[in-house]
Protein backbone atom coordinates (compact mmCIF):
# COMPACT_ATOMS: atom_id res chain seq x y z
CA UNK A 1 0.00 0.00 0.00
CA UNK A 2 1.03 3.40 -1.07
CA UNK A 3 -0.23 7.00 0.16
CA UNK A 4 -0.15 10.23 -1.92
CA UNK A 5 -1.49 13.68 -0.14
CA UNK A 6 -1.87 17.05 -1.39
CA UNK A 7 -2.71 20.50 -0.49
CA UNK A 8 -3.64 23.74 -2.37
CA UNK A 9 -5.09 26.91 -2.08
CA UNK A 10 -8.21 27.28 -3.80
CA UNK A 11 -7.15 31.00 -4.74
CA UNK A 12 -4.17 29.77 -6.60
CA UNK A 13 -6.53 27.69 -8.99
CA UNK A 14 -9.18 30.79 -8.86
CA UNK A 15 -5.93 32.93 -10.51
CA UNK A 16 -4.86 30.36 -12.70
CA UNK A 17 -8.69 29.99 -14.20
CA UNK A 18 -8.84 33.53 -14.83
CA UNK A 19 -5.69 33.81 -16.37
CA UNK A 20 -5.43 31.47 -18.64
CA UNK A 21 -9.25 30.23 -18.26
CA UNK A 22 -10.13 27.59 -21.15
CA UNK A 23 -6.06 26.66 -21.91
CA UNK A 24 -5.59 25.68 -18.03
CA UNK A 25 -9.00 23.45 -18.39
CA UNK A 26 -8.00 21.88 -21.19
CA UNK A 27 -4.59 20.96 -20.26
CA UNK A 28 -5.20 19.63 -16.37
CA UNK A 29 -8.96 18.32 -17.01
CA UNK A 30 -11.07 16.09 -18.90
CA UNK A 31 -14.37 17.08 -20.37
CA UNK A 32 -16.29 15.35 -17.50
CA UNK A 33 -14.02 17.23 -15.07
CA UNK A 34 -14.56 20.80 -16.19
CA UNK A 35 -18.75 19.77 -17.06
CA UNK A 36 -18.83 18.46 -13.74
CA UNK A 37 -17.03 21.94 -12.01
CA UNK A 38 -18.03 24.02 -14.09
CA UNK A 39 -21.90 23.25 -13.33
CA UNK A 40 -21.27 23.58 -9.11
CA UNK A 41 -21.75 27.33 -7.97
CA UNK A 42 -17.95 28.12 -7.03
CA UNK A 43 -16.12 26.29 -9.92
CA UNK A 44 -12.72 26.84 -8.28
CA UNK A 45 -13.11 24.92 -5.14
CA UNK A 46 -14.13 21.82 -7.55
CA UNK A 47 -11.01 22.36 -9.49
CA UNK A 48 -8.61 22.67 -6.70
CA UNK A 49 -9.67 19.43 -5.14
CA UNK A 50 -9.66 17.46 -8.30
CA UNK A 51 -6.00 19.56 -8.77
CA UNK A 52 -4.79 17.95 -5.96
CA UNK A 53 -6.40 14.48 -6.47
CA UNK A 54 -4.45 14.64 -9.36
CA UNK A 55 -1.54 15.51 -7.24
CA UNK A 56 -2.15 12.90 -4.58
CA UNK A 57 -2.72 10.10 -7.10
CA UNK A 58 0.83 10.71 -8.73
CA UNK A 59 2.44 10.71 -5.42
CA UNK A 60 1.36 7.85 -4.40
CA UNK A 61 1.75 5.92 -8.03
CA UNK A 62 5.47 6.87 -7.31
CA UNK A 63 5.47 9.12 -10.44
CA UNK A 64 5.61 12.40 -8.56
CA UNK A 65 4.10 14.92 -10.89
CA UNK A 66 5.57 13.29 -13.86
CA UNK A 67 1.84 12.27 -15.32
CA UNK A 68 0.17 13.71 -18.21
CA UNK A 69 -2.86 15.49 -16.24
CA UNK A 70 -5.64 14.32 -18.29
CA UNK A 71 -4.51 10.46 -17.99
CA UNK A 72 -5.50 11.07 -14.08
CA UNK A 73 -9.47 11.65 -14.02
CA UNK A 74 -11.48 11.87 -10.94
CA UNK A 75 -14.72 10.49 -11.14
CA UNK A 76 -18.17 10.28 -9.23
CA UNK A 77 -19.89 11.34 -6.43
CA UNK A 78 -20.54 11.17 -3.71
CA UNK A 79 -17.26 8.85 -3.48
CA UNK A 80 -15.14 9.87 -5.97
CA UNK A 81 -13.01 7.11 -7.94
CA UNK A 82 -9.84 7.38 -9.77
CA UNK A 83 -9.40 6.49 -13.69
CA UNK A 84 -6.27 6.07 -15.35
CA UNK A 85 -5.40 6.26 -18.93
CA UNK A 86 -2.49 5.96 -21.09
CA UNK A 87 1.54 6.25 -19.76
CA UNK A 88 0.09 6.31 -16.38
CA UNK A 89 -2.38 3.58 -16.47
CA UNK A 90 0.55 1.49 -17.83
CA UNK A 91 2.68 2.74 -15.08
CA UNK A 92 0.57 2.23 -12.45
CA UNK A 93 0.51 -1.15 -13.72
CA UNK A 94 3.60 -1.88 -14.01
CA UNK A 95 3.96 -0.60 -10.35
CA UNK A 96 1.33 -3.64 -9.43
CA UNK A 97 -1.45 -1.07 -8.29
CA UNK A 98 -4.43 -2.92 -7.89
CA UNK A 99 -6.69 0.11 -7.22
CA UNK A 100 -7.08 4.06 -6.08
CA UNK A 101 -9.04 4.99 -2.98
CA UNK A 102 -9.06 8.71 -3.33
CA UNK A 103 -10.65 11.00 -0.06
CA UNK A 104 -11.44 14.84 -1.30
CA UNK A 105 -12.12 17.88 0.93
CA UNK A 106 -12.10 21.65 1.05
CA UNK A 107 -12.69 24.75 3.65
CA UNK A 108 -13.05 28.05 2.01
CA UNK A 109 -9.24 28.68 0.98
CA UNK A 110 -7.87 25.49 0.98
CA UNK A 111 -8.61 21.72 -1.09
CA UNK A 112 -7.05 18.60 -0.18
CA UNK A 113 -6.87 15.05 -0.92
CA UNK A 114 -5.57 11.49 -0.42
CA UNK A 115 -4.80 8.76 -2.15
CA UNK A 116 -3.98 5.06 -1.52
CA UNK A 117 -2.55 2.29 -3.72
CA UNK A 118 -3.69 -1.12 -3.26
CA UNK A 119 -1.03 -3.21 -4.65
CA UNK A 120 -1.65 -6.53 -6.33
């Protein structure tokens, strides 16, 4: 078993959205990702906990932030899920992870998650 945690301000993803708005989507998210946070009534919250999902799930893969974003996709409520596509789903693999538990939460300024790797 392997554990991943991260920790972000919300305001830091509030910035980046309005700076480089539909680019920064595009490049961290998938389109269920930014439907899904884009449709809650403070967007950046849902953005900076999937950000550091993201995060988390890398860490604790053992690929640091060395993942394409979009191969990392959080899924679901109200237990969110982890899916993994391409390099990383064949890293994560070849690591022996069985499965992602993934735990989300936010306060007003900050997001935070946790992830654990079942091995095989």
């Amino acid at each position: 078993m392997r554990v991943g945690i991260d920790l972000i301000e919300i305001e830091r993803i509030r910035r980046a959205l309005e700076r480089h708005g539909e680019g920064f989507k595009a490049r961290c998210f998938t389109d269920s990702e930014r439907a899904y946070c884009d449709a809650k009534p403070n967007p950046p919250q849902h953005y900076a906990g999937r950000f550091a999902a993201k995060e988390a799930v890398g860490k604790a893969l053992g690929s640091g932030v060395y993942f394409t974003w979009k191969e990392i996709e959080i899924r679901g409520r109200p237990k969110p899920g982890v899916h993994l596509a391409g390099r990383t789903a064949a890293w994560a693999e070849r690591v022996g992870a069985a499965r992602i538990e993934i735990s989300m939460t936010h306060s007003q300024e900050l997001a935070a998650a946790v992830a654990v790797v079942v091995d095989v």
